[in-house]
Every structure is written in structure tokens, then in C-alpha cells.
PDB file of N, CA and C in Angstrom:
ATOM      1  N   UNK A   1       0.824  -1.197   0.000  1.00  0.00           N
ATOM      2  CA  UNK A   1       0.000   0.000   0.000  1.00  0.00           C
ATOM      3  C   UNK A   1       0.864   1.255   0.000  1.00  0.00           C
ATOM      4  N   UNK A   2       2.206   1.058   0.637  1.00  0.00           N
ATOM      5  CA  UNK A   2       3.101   2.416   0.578  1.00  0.00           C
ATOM      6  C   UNK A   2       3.400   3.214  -0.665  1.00  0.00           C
ATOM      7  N   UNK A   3       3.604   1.803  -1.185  1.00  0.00           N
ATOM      8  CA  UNK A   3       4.024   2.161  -2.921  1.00  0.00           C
ATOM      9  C   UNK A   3       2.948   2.865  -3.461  1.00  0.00           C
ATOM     10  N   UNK A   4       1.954   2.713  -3.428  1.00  0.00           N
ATOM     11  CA  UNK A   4       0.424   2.653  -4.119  1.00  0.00           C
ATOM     12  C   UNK A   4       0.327   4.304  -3.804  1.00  0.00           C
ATOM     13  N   UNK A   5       0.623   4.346  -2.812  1.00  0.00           N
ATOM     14  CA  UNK A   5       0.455   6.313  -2.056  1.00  0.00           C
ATOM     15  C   UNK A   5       1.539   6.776  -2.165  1.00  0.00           C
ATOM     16  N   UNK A   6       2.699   6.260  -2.615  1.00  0.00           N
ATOM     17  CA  UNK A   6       4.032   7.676  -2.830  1.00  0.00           C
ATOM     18  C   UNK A   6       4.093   7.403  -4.744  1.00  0.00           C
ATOM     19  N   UNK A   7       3.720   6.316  -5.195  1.00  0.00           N
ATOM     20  CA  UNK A   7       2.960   6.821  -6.447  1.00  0.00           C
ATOM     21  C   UNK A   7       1.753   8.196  -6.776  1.00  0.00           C
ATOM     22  N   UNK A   8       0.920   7.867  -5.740  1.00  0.00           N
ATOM     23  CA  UNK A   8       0.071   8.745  -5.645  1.00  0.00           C
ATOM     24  C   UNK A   8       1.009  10.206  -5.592  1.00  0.00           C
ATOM     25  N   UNK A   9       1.557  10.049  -4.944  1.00  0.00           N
ATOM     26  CA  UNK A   9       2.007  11.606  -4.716  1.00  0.00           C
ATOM     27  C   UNK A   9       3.266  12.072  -5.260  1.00  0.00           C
ATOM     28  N   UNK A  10       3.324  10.520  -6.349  1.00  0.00           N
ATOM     29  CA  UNK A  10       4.730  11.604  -7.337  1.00  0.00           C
ATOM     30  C   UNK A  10       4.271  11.989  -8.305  1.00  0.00           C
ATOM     31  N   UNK A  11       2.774  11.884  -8.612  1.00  0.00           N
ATOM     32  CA  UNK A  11       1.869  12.266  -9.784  1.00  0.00           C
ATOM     33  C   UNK A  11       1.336  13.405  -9.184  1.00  0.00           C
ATOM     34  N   UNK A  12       1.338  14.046  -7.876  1.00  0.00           N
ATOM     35  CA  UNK A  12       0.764  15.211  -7.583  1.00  0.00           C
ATOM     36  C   UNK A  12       1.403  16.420  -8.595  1.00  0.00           C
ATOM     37  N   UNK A  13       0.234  17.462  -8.839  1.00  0.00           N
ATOM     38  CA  UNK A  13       0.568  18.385  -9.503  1.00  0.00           C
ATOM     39  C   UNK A  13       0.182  19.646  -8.596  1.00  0.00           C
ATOM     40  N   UNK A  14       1.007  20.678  -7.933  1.00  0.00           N
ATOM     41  CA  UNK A  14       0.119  22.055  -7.793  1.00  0.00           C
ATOM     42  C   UNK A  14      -0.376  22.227  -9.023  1.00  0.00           C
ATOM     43  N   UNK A  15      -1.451  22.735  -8.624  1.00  0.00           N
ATOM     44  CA  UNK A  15      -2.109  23.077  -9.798  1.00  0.00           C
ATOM     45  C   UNK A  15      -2.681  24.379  -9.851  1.00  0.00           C
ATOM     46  N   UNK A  16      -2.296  25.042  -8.495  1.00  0.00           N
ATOM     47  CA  UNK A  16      -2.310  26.900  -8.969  1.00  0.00           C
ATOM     48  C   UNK A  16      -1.351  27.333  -9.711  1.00  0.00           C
ATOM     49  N   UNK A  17      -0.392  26.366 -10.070  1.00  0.00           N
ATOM     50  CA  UNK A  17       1.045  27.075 -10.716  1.00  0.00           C
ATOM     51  C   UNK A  17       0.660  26.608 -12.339  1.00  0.00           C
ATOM     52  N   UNK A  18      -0.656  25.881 -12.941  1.00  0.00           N
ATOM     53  CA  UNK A  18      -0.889  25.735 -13.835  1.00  0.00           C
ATOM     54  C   UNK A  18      -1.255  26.910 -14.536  1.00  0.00           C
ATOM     55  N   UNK A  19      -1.120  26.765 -16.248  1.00  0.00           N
ATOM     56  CA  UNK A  19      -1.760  27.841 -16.959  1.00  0.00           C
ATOM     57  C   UNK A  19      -3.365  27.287 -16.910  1.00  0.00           C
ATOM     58  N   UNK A  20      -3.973  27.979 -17.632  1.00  0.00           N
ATOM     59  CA  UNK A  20      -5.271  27.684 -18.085  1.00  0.00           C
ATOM     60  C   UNK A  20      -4.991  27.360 -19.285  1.00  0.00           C
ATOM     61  N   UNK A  21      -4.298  27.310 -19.926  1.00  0.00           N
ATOM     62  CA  UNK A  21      -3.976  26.235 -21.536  1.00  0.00           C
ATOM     63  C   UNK A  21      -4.001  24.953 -21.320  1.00  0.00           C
ATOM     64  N   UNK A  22      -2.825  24.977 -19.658  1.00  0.00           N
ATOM     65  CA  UNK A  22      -2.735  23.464 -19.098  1.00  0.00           C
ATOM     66  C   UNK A  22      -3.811  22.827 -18.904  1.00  0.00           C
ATOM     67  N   UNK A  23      -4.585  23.660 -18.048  1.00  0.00           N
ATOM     68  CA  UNK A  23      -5.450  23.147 -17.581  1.00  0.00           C
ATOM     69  C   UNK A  23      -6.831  22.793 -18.361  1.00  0.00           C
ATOM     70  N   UNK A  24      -6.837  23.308 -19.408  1.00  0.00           N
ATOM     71  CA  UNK A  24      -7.829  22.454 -20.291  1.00  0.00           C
ATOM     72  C   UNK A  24      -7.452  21.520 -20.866  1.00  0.00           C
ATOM     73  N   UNK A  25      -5.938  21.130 -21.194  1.00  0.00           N
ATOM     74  CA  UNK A  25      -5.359  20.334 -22.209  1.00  0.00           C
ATOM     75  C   UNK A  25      -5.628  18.902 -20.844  1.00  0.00           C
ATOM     76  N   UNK A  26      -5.144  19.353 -19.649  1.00  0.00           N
ATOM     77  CA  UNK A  26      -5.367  17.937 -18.701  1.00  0.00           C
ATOM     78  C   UNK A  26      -6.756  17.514 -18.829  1.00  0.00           C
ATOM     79  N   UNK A  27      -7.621  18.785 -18.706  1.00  0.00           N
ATOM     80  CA  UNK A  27      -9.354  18.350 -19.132  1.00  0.00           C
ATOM     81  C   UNK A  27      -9.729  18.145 -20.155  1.00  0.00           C
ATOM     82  N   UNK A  28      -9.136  17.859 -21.583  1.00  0.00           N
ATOM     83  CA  UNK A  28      -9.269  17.158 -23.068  1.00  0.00           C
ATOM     84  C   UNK A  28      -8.636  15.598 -22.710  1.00  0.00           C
ATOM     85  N   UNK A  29      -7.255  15.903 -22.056  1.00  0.00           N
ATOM     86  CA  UNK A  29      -6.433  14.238 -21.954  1.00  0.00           C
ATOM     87  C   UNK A  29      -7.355  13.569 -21.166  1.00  0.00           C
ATOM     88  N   UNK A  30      -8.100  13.816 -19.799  1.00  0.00           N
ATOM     89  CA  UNK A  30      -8.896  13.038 -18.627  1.00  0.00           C
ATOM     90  C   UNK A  30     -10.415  12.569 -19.713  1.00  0.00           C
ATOM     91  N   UNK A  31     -10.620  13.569 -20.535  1.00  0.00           N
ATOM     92  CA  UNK A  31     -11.866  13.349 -21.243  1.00  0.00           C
ATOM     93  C   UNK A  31     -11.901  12.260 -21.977  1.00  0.00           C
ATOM     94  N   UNK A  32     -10.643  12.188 -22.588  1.00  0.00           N
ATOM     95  CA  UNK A  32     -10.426  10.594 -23.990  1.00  0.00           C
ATOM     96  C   UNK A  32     -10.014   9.653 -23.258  1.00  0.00           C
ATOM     97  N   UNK A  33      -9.434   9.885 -21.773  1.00  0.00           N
ATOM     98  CA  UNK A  33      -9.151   8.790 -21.061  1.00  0.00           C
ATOM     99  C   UNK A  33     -10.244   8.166 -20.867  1.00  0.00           C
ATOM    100  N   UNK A  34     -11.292   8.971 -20.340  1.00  0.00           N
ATOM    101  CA  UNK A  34     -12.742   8.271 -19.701  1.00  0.00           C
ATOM    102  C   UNK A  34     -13.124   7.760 -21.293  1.00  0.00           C
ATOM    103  N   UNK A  35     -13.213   8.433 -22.297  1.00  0.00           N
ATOM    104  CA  UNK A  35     -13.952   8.005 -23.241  1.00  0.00           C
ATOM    105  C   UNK A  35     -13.092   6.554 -23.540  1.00  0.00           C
ATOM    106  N   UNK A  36     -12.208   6.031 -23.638  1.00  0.00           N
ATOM    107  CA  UNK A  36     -11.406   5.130 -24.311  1.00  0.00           C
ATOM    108  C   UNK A  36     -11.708   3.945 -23.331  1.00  0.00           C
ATOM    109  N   UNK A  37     -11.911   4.558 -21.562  1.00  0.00           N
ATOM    110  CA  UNK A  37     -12.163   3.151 -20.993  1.00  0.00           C
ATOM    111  C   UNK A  37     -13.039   2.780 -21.092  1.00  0.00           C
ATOM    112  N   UNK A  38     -14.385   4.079 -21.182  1.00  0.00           N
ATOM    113  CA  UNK A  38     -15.742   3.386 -21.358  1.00  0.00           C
ATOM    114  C   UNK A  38     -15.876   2.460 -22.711  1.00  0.00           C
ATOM    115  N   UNK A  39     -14.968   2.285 -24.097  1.00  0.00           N
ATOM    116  CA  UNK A  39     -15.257   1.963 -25.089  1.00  0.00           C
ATOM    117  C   UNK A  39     -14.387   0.755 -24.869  1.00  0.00           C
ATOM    118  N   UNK A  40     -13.392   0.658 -23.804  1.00  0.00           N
ATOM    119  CA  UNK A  40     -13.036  -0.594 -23.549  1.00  0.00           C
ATOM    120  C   UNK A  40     -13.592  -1.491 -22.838  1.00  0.00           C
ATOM    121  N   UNK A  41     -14.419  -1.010 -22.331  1.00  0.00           N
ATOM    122  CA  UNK A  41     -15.167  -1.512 -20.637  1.00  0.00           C
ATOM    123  C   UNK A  41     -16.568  -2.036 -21.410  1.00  0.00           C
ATOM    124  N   UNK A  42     -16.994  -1.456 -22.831  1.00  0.00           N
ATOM    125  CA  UNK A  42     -18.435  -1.950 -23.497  1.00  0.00           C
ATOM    126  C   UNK A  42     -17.608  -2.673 -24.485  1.00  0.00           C
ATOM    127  N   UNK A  43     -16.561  -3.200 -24.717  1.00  0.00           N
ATOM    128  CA  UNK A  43     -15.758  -4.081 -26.029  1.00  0.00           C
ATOM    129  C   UNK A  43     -15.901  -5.187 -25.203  1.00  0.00           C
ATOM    130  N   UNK A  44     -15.096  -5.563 -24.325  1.00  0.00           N
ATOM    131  CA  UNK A  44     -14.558  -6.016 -23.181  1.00  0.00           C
ATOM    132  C   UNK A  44     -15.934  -7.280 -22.686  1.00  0.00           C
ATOM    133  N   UNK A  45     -17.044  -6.322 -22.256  1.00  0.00           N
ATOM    134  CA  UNK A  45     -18.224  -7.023 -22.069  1.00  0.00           C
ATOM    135  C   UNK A  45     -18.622  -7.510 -23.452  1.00  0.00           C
ATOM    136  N   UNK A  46     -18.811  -6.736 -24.122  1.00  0.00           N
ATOM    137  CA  UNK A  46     -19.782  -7.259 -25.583  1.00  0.00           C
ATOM    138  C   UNK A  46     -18.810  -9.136 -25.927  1.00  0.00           C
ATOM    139  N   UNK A  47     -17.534  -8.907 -25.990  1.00  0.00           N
ATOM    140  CA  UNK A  47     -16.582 -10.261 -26.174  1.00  0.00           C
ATOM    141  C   UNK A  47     -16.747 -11.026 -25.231  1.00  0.00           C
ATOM    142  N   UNK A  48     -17.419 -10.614 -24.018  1.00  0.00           N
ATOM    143  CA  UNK A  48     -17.577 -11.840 -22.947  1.00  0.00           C
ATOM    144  C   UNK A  48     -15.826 -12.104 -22.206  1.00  0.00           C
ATOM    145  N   UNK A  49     -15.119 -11.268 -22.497  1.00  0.00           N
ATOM    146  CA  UNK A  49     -13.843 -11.615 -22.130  1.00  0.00           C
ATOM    147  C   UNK A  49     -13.655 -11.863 -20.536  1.00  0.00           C
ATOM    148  N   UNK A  50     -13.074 -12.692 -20.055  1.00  0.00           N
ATOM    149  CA  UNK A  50     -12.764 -12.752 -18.617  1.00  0.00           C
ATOM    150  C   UNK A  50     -12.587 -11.671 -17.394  1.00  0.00           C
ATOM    151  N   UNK A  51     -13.504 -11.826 -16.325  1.00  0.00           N
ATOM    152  CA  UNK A  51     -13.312 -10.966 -15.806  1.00  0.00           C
ATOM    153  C   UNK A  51     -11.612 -10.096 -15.177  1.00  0.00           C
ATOM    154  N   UNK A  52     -11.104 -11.310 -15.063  1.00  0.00           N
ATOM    155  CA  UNK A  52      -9.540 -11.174 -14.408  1.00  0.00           C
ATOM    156  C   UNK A  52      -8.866  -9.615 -15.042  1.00  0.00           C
ATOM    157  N   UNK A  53      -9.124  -9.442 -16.829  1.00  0.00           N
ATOM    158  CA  UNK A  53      -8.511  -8.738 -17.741  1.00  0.00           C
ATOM    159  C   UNK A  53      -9.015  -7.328 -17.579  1.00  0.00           C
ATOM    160  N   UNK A  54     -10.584  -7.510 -16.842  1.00  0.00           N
ATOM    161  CA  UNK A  54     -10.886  -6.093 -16.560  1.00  0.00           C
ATOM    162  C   UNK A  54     -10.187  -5.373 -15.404  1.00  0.00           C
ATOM    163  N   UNK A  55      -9.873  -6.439 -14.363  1.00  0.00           N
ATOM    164  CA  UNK A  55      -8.824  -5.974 -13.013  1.00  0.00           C
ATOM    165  C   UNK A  55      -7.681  -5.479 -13.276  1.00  0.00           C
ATOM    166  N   UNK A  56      -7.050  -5.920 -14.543  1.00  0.00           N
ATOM    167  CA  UNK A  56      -5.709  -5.643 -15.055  1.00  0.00           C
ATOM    168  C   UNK A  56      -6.012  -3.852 -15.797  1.00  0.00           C
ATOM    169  N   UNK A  57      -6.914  -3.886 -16.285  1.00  0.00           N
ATOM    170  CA  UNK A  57      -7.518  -2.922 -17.182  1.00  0.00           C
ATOM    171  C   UNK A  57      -7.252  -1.550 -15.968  1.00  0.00           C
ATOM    172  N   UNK A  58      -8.475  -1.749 -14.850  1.00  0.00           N
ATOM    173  CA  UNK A  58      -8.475  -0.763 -13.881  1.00  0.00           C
ATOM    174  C   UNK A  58      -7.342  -0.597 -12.766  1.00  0.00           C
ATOM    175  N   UNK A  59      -6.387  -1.535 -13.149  1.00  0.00           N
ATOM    176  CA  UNK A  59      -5.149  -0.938 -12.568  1.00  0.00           C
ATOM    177  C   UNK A  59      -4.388  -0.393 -13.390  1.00  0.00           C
ATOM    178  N   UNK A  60      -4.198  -0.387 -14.816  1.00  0.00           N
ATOM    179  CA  UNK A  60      -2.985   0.498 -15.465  1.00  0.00           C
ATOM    180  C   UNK A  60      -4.257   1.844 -15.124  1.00  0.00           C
ATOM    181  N   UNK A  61      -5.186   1.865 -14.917  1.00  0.00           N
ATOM    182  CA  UNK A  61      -5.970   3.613 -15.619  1.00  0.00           C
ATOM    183  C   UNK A  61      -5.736   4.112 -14.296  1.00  0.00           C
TER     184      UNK A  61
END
């Protein structure tokens, strides 16, 4: 679990020190992220594929 939370917090960003260019470009990247899992997450089911592959799935995201 240590690992799991100083991961967490080497991905921290201040984010008052962001532009607002940044900060929409992170809110376009988070947007195709969600869109790409939801289109993996309805592939995924539609193939009947094993559940195990979806656990693998929601740990790289």
C-alpha cells in the first residue's frame, strides 16, 4: 500500500502554478481517457472476455 500512495504523490501536480492552456489540455487528456475506458469496458463485455482482464484494465488507468 506504501508504494500505491508515494505513487500517488509523485503524480501530484500544484495546480495553482498551472496555466489555463494546461489546464484544459489535462481536461481534453482526462476526457479521452474516460472516453477510451468506457469503449473498452463496453468491447470487453460485448466479447464476454474474462473478468480477471478487466482488473488488469483498472489498474494500469
Amino acid at each position: 500500500e506504501f508504494g500505491e500512495q508515494q505513487r500517488y504523490a509523485d503524480l501530484m501536480i500544484d495546480i495553482t502554478k498551472l496555466t489555463q492552456g494546461e489546464k484544459e489540455k489535462i481536461r481534453d487528456y482526462h476526457a479521452r481517457v474516460l472516453e477510451l475506458r468506457r469503449k473498452l469496458d463496453a468491447q470487453i463485455r460485448k466479447e464476454g472476455l474474462a473478468d480477471g482482464l478487466m482488473i488488469g484494465v483498472d489498474n494500469l488507468l
